[in-house]
PDB file of N, CA and C in Angstrom:
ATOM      1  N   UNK A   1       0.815  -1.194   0.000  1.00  0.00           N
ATOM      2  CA  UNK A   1       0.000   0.000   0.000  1.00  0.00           C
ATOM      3  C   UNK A   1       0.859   1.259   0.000  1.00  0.00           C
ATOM      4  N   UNK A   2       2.031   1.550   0.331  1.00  0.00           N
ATOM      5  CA  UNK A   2       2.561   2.354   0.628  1.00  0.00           C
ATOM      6  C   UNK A   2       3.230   2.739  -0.632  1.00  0.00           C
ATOM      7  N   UNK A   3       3.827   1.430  -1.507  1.00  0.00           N
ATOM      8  CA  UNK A   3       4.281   1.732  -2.651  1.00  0.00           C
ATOM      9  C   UNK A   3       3.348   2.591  -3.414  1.00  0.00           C
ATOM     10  N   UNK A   4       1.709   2.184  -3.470  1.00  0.00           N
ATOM     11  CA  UNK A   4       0.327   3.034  -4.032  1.00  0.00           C
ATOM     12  C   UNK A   4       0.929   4.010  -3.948  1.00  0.00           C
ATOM     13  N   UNK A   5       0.945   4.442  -2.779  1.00  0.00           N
ATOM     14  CA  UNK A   5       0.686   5.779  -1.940  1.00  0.00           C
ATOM     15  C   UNK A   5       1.801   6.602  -2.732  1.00  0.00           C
ATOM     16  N   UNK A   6       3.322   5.871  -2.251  1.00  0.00           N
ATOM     17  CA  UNK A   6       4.424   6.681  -3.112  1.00  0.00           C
ATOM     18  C   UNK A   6       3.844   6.998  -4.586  1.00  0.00           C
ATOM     19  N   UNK A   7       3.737   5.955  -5.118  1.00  0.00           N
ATOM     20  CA  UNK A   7       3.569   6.377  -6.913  1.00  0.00           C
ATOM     21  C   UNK A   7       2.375   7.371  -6.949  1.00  0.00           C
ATOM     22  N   UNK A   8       1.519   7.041  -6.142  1.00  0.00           N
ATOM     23  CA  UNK A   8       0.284   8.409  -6.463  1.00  0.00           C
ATOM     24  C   UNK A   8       0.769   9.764  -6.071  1.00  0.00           C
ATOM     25  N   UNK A   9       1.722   9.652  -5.199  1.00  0.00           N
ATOM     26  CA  UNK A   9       2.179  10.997  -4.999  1.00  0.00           C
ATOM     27  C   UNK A   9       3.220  11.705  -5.671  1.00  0.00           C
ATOM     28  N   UNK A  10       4.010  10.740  -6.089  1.00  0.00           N
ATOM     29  CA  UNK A  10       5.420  11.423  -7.573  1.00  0.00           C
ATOM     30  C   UNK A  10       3.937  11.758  -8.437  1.00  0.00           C
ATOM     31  N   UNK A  11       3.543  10.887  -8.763  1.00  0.00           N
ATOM     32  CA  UNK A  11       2.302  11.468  -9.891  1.00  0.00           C
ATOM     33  C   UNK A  11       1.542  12.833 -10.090  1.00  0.00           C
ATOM     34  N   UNK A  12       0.627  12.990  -8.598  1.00  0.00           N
ATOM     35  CA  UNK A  12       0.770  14.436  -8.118  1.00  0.00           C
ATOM     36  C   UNK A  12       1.463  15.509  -8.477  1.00  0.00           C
ATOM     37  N   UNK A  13       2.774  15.220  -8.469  1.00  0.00           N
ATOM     38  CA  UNK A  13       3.976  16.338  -7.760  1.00  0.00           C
ATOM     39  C   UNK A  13       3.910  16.299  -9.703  1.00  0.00           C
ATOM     40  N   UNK A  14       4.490  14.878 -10.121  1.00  0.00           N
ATOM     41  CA  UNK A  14       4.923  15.751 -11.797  1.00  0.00           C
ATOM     42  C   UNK A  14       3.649  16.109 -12.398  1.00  0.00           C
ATOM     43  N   UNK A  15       2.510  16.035 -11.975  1.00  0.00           N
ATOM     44  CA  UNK A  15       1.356  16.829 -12.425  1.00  0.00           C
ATOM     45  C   UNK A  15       1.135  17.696 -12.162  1.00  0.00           C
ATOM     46  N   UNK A  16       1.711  18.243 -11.112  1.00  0.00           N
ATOM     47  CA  UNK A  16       0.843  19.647 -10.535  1.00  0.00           C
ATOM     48  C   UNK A  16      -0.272  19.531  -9.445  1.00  0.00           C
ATOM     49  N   UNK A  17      -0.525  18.380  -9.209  1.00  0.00           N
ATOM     50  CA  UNK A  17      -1.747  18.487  -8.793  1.00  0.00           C
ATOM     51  C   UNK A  17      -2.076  18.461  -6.804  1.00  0.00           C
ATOM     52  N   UNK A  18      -2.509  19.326  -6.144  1.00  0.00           N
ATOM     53  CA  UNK A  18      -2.460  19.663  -5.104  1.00  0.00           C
ATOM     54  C   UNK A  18      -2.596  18.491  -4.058  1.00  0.00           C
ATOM     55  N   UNK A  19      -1.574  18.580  -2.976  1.00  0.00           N
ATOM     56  CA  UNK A  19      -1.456  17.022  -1.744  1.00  0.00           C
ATOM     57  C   UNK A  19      -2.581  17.422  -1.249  1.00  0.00           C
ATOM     58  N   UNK A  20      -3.536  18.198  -0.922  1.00  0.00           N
ATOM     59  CA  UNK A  20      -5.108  18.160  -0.533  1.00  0.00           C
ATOM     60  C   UNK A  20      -5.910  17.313  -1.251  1.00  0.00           C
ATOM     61  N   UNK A  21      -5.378  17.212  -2.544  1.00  0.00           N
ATOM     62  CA  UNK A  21      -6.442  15.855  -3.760  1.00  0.00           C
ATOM     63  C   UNK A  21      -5.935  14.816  -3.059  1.00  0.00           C
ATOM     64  N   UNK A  22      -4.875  14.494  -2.419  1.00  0.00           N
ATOM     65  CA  UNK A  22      -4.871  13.179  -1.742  1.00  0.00           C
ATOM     66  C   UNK A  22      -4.826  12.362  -0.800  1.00  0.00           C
ATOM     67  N   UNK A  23      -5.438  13.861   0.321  1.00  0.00           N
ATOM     68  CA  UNK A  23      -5.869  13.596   1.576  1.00  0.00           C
ATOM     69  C   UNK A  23      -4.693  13.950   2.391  1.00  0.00           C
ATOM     70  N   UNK A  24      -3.838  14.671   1.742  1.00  0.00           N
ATOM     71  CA  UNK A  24      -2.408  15.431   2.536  1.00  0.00           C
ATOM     72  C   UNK A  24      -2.998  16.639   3.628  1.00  0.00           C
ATOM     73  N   UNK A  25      -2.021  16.762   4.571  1.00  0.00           N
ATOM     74  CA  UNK A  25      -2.868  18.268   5.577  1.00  0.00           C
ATOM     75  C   UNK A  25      -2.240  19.122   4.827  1.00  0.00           C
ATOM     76  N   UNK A  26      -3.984  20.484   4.769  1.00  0.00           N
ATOM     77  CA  UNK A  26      -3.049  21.617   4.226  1.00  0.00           C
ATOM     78  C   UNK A  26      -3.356  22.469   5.280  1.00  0.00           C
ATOM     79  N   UNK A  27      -2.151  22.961   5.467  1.00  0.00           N
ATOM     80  CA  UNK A  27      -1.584  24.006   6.808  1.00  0.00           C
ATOM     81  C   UNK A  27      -1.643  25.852   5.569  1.00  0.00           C
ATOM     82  N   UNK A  28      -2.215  26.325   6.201  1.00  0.00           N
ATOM     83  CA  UNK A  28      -2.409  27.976   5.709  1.00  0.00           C
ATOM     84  C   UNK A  28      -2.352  29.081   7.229  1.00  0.00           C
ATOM     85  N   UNK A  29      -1.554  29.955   6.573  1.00  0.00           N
ATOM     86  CA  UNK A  29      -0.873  30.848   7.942  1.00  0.00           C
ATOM     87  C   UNK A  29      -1.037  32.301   7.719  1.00  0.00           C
ATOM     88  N   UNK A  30      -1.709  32.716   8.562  1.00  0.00           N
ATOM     89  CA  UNK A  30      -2.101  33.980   8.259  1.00  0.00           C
ATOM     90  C   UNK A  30      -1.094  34.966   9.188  1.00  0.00           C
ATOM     91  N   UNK A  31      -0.421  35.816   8.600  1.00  0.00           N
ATOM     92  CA  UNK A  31       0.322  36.560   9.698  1.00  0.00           C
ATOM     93  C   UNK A  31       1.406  35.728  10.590  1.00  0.00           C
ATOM     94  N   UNK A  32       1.380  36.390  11.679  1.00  0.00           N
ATOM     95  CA  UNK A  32       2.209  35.976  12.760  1.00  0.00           C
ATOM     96  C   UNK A  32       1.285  35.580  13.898  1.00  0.00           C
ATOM     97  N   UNK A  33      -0.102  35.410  13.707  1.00  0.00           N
ATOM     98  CA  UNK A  33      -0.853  35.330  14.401  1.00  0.00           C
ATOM     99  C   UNK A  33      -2.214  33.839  14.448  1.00  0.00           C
ATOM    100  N   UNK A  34      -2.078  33.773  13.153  1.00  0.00           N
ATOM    101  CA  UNK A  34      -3.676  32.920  12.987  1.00  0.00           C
ATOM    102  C   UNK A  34      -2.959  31.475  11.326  1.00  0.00           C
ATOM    103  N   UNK A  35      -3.188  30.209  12.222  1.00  0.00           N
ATOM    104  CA  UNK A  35      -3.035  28.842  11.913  1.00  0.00           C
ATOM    105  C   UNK A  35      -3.832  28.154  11.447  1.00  0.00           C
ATOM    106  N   UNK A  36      -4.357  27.696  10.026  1.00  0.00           N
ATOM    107  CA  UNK A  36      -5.510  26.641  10.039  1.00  0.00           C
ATOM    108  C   UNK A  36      -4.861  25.864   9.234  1.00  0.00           C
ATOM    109  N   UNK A  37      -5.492  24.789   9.910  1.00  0.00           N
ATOM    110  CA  UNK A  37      -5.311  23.247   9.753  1.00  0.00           C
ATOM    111  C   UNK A  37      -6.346  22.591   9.185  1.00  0.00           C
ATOM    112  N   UNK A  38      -6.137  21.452   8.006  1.00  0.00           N
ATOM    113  CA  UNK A  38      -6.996  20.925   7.185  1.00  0.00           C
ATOM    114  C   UNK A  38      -6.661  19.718   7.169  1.00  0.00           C
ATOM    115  N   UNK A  39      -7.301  18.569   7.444  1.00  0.00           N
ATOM    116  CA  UNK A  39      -7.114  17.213   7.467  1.00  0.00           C
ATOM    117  C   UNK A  39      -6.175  16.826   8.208  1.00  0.00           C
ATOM    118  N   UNK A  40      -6.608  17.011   8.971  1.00  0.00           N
ATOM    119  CA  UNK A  40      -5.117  17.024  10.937  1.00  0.00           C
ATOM    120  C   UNK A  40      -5.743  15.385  11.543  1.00  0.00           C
ATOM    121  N   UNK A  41      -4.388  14.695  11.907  1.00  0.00           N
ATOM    122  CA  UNK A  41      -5.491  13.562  12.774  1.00  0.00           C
ATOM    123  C   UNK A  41      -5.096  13.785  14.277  1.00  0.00           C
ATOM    124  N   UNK A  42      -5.444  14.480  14.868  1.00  0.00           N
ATOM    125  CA  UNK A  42      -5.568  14.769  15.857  1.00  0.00           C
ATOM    126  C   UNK A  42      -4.216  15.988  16.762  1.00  0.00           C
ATOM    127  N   UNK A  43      -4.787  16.446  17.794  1.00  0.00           N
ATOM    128  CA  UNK A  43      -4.092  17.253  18.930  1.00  0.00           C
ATOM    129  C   UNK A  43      -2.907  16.098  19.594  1.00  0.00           C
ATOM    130  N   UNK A  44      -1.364  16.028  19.641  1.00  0.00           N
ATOM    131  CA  UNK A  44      -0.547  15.705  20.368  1.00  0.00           C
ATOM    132  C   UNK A  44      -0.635  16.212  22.313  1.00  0.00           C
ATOM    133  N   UNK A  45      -0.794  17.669  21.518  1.00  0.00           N
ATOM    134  CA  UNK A  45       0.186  17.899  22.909  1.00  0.00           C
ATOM    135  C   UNK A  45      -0.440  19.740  22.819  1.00  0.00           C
ATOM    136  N   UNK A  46      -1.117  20.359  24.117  1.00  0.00           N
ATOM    137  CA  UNK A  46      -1.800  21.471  24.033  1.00  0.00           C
ATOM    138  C   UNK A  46      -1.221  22.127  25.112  1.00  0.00           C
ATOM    139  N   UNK A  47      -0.609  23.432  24.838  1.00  0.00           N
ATOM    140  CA  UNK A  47      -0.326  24.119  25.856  1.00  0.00           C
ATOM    141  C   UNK A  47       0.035  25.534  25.095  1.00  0.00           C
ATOM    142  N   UNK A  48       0.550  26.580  26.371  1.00  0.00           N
ATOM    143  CA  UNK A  48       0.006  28.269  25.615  1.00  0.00           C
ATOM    144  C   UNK A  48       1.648  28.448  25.158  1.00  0.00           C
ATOM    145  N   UNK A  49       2.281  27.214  25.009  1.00  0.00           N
ATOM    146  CA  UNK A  49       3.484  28.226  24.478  1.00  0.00           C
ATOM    147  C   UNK A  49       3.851  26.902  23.151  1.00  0.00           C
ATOM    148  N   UNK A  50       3.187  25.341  23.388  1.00  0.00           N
ATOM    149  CA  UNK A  50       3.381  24.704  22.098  1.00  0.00           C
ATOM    150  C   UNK A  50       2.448  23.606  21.391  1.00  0.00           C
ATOM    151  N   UNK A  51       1.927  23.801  20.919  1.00  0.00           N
ATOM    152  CA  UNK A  51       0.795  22.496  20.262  1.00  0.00           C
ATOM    153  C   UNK A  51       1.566  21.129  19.279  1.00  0.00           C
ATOM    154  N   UNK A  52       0.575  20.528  19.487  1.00  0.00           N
ATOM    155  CA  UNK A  52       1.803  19.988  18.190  1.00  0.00           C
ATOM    156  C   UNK A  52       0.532  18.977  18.015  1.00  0.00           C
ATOM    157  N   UNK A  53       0.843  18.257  16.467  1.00  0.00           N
ATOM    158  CA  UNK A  53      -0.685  17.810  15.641  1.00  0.00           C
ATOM    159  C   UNK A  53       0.030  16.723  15.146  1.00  0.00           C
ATOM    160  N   UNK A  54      -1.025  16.114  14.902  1.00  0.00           N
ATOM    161  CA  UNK A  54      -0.430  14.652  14.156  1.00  0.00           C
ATOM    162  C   UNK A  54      -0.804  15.082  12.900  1.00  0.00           C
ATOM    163  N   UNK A  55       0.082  15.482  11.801  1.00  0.00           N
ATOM    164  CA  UNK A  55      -0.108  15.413  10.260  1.00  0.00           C
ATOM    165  C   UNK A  55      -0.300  14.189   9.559  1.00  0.00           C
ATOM    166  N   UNK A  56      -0.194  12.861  10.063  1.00  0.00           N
ATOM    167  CA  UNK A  56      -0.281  11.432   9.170  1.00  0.00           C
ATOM    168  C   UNK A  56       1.503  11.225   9.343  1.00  0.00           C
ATOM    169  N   UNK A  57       2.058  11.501   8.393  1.00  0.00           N
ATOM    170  CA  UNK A  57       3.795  11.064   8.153  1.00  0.00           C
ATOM    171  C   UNK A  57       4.510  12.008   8.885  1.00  0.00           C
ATOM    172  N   UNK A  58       3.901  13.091   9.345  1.00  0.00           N
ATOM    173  CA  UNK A  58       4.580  14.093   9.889  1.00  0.00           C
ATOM    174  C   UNK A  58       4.057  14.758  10.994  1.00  0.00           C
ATOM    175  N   UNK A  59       4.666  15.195  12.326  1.00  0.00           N
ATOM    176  CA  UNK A  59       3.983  15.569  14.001  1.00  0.00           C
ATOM    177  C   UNK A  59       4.312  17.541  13.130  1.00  0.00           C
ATOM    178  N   UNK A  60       3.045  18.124  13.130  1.00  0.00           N
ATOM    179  CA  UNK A  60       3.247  19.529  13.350  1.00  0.00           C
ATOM    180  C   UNK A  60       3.691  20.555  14.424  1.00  0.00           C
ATOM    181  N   UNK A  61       4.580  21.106  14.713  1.00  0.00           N
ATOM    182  CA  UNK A  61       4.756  21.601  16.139  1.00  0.00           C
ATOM    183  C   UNK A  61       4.836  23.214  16.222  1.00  0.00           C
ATOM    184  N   UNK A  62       3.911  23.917  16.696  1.00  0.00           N
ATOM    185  CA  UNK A  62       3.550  24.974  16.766  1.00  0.00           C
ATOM    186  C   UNK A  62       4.205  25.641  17.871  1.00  0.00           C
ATOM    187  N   UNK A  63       5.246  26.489  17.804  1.00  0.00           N
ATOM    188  CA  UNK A  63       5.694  27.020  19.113  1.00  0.00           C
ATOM    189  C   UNK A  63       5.202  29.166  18.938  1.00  0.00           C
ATOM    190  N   UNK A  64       5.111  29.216  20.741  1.00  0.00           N
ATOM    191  CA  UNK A  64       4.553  31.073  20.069  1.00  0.00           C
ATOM    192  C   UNK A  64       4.168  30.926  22.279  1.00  0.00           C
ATOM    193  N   UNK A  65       3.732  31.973  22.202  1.00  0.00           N
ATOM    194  CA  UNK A  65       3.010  32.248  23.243  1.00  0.00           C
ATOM    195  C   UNK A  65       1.723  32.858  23.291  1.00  0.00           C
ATOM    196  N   UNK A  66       0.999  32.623  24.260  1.00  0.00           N
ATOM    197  CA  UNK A  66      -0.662  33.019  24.071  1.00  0.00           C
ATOM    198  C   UNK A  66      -1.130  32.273  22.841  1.00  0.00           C
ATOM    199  N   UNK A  67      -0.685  31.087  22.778  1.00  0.00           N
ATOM    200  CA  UNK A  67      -1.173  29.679  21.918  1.00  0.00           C
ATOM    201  C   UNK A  67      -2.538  29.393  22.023  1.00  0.00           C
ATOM    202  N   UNK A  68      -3.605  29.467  21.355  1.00  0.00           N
ATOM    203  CA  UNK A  68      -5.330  28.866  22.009  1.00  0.00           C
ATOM    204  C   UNK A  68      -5.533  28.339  20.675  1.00  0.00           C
ATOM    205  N   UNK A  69      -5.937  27.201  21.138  1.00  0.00           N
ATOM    206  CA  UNK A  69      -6.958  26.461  19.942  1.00  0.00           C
ATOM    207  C   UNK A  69      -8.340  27.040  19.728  1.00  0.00           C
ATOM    208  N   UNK A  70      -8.428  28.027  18.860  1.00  0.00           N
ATOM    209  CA  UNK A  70     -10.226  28.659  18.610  1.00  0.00           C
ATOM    210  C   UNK A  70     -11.024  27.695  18.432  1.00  0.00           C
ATOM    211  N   UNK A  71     -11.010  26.253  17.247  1.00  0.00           N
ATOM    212  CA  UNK A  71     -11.608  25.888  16.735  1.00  0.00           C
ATOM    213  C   UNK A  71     -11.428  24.832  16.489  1.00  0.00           C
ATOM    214  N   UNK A  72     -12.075  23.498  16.725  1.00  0.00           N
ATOM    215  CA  UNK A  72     -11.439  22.362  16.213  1.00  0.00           C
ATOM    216  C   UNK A  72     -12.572  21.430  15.742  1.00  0.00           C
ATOM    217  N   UNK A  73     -12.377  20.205  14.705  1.00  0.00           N
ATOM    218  CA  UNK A  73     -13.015  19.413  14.084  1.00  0.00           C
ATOM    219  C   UNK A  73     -12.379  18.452  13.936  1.00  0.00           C
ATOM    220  N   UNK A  74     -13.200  17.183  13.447  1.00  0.00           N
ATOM    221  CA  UNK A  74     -12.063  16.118  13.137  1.00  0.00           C
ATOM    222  C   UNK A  74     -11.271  16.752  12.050  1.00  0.00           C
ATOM    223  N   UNK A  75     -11.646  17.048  11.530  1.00  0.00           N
ATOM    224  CA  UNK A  75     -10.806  17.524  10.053  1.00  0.00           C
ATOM    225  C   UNK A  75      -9.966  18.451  10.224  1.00  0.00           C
ATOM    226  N   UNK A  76     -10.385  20.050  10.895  1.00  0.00           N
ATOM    227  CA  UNK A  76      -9.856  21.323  11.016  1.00  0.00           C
ATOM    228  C   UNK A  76      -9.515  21.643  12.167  1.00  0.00           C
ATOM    229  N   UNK A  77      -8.031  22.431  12.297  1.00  0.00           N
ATOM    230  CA  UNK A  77      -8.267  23.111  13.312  1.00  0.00           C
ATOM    231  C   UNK A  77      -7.481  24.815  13.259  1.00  0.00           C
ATOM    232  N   UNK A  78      -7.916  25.756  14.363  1.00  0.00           N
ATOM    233  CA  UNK A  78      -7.596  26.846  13.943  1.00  0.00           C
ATOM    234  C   UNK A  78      -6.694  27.299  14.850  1.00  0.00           C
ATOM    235  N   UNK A  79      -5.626  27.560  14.951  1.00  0.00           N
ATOM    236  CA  UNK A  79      -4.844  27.862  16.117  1.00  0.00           C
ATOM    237  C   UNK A  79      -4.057  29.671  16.278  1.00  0.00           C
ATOM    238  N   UNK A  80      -4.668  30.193  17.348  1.00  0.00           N
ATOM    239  CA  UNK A  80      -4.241  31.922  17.610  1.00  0.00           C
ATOM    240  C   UNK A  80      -3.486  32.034  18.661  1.00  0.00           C
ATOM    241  N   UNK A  81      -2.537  32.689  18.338  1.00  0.00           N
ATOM    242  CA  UNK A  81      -1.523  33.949  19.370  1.00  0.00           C
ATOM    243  C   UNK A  81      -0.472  34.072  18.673  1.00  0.00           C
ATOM    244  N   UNK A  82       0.807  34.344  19.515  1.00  0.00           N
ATOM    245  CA  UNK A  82       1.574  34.915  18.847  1.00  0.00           C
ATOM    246  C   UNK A  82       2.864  33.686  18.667  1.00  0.00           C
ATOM    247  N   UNK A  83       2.311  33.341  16.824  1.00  0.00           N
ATOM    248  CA  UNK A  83       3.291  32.222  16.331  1.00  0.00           C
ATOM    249  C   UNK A  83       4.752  32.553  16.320  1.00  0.00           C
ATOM    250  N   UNK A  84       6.069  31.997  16.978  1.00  0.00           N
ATOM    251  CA  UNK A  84       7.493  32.498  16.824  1.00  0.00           C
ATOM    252  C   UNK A  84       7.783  31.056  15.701  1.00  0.00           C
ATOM    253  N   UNK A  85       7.231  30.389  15.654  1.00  0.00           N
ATOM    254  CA  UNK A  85       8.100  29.267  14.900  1.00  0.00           C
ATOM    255  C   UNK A  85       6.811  27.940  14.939  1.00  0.00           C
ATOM    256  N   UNK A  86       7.272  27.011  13.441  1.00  0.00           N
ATOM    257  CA  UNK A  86       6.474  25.906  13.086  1.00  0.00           C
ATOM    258  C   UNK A  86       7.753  24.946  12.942  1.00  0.00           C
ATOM    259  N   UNK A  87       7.343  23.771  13.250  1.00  0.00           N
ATOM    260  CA  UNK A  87       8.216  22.774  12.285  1.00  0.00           C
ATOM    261  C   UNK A  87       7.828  21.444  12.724  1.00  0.00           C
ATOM    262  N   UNK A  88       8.115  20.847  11.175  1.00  0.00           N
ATOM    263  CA  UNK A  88       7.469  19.224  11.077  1.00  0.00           C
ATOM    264  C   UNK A  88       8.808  18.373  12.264  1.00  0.00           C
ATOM    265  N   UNK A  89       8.621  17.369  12.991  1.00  0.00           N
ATOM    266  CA  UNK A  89       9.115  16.700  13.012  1.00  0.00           C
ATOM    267  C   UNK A  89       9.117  14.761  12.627  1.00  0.00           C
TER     268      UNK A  89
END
């Protein structure tokens, strides 16, 4: 299955065609302030200075202070304050 997965995704990439068509998270960042999250499987780890998300292949880790989760869904989530730094691990 994974081989699938690889070849559908080189496929993607030399097509053009967006990792949201294939159930990839899409992360959009507004400012220095405001985080949304699209096809997240779930909250790791919640606190006001770091969140961190399970992306599928990849843990999202949100560091900032005055960190609040506004909004959450299975699917989405929206995260506010003041972002200093992101990174996949």
């Amino acid at each position: 299955m994974d081989t699938a997965k690889s070849a559908l995704a080189r496929a993607a990439e030399r097509f053009d065609i967006p990792g949201e068509a294939l159930g990839q998270t899409r992360i959009t960042i507004t400012g220095e302030r405001r985080l949304f999250i699209e096809k997240h499987r779930g909250i790791l780890e919640y606190g006001r200075e770091l969140i961190s998300v399970n992306c599928g292949r990849k843990i999202l880790a949100v560091y900032g202070t005055k960190l609040d989760l506004v909004s959450m869904t299975s699917e989405e989530l929206l995260i506010t304050g003041e972002i200093t730094r992101i990174e996949f691990q």
